[in-house]
Protein backbone atom coordinates (compact mmCIF):
# COMPACT_ATOMS: atom_id res chain seq x y z
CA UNK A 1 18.02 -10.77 -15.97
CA UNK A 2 17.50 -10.06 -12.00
CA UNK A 3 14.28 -11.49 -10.72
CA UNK A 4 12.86 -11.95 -7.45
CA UNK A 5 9.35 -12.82 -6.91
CA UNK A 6 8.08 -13.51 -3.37
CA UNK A 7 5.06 -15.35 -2.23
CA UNK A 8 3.35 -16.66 1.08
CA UNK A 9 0.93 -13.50 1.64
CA UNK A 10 -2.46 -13.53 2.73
CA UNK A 11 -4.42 -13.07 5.29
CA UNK A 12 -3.93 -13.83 9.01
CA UNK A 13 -5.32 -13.04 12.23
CA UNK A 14 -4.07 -10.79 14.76
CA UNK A 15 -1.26 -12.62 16.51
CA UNK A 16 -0.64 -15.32 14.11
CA UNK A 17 2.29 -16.04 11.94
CA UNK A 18 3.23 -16.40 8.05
CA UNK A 19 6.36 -17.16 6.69
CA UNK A 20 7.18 -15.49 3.07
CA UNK A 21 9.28 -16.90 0.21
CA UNK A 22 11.62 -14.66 -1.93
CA UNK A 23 13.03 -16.82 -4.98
CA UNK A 24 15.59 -15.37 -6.61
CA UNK A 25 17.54 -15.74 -10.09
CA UNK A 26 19.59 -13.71 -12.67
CA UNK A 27 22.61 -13.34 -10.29
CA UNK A 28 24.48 -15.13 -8.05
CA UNK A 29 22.59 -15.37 -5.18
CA UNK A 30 24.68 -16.72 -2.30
CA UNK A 31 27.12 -13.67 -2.83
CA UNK A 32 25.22 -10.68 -2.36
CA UNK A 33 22.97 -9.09 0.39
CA UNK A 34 19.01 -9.42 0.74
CA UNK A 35 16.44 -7.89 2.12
CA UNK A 36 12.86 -6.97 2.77
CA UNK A 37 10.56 -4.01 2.91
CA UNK A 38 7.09 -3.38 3.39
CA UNK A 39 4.76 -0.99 2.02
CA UNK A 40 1.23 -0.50 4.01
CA UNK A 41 -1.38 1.32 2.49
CA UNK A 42 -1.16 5.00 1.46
CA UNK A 43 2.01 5.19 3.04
CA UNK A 44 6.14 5.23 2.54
CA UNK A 45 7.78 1.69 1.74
CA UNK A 46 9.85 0.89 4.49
CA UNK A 47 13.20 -1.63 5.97
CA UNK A 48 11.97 -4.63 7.79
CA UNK A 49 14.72 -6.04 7.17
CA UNK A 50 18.52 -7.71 6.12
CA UNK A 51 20.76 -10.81 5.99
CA UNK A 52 24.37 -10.64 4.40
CA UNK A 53 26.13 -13.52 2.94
CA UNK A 54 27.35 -14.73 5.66
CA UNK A 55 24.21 -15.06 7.47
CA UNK A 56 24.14 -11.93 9.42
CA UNK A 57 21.09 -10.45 10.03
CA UNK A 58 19.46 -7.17 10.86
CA UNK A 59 15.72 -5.12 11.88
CA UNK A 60 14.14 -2.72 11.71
CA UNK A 61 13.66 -1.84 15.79
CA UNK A 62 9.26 -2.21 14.93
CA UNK A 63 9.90 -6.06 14.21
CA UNK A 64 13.12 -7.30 16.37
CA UNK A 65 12.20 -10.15 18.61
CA UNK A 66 8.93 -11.15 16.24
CA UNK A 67 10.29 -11.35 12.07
CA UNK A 68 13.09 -13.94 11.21
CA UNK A 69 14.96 -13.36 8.14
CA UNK A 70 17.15 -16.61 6.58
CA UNK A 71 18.65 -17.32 3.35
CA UNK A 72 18.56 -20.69 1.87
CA UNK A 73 21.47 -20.42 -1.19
CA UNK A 74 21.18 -23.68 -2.78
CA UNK A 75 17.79 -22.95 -3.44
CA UNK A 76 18.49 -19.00 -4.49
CA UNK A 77 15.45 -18.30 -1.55
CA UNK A 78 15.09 -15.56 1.37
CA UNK A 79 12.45 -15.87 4.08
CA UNK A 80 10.68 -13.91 6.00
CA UNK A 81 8.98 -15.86 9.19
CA UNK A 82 6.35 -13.10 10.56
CA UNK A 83 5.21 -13.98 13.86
CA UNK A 84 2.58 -12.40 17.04
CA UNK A 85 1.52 -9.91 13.23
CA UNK A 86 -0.35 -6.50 14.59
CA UNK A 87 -3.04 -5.49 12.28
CA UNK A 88 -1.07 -1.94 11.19
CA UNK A 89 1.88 -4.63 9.90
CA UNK A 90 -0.98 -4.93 6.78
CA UNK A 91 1.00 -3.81 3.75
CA UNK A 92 2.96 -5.00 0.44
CA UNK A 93 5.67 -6.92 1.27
CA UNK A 94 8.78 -6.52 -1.09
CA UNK A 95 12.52 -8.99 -1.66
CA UNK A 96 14.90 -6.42 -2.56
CA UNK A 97 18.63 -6.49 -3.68
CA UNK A 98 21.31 -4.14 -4.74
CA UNK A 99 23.49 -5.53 -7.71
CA UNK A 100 26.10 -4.12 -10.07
CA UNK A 101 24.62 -0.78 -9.10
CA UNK A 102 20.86 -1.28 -9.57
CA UNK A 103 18.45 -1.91 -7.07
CA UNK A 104 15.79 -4.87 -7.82
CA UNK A 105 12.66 -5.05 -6.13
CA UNK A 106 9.90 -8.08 -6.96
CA UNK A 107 5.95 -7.41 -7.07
CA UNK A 108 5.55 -8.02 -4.06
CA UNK A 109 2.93 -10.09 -1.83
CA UNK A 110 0.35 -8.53 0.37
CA UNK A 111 -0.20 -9.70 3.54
CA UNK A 112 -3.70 -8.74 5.45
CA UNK A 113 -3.71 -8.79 9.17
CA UNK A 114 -7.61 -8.96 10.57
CA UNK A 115 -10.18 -10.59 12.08
């Protein structure tokens, strides 16, 4: 079965960086999109954002120039490098993919953004 469980959340300072793992299994990886989406407290989850299988990537406009997302297919793993983090980017951080017609979403890691 589809899993994805991510990791590399915790807490950071205002302007610093983390980078967060998404390992993946249950379906091919390499062939199908990814992407991540955050969920801060008490409010809607939300895009941060994409990369296809051929390495395009996309963002959402709140992140562009800060968040890398890269794919790593021999090891079935997505990545999110957070960088320059703002204290309101404090939320749930989800991997999420769309196969065979069912979206999969892991458990998330949180990631805390204070001094």
């Amino acid at each position: 079965q589809v899993q994805l469980v991510e990791s590399g959340g915790g807490l950071v300072q205002p302007g610093g960086s983390l980078r967060l793992s998404c390992l993946a299994s249950g379906f091919p990886f390499s062939t199908y999109v990814m992407s991540w989406y955050r969920q801060p407290p008490g409010k809607e989850r939300e895009w941060v954002a994409r990369i296809d299988t051929g390495g395009t990537t996309s963002y959402a406009d709140s992140v562009k120039g800060r968040f890398t997302i890269s794919r790593d297919n021999p090891k079935n793993t997505v990545y999110l490098q957070m960088n320059s983090l703002k204290p309101e980017e404090t939320a749930v951080y989800y991997c999420n993919v769309y196969y065979r017609d069912m979206e999969y979403w892991g458990k998330g890691t949180l990631v805390t953004v204070s001094s």
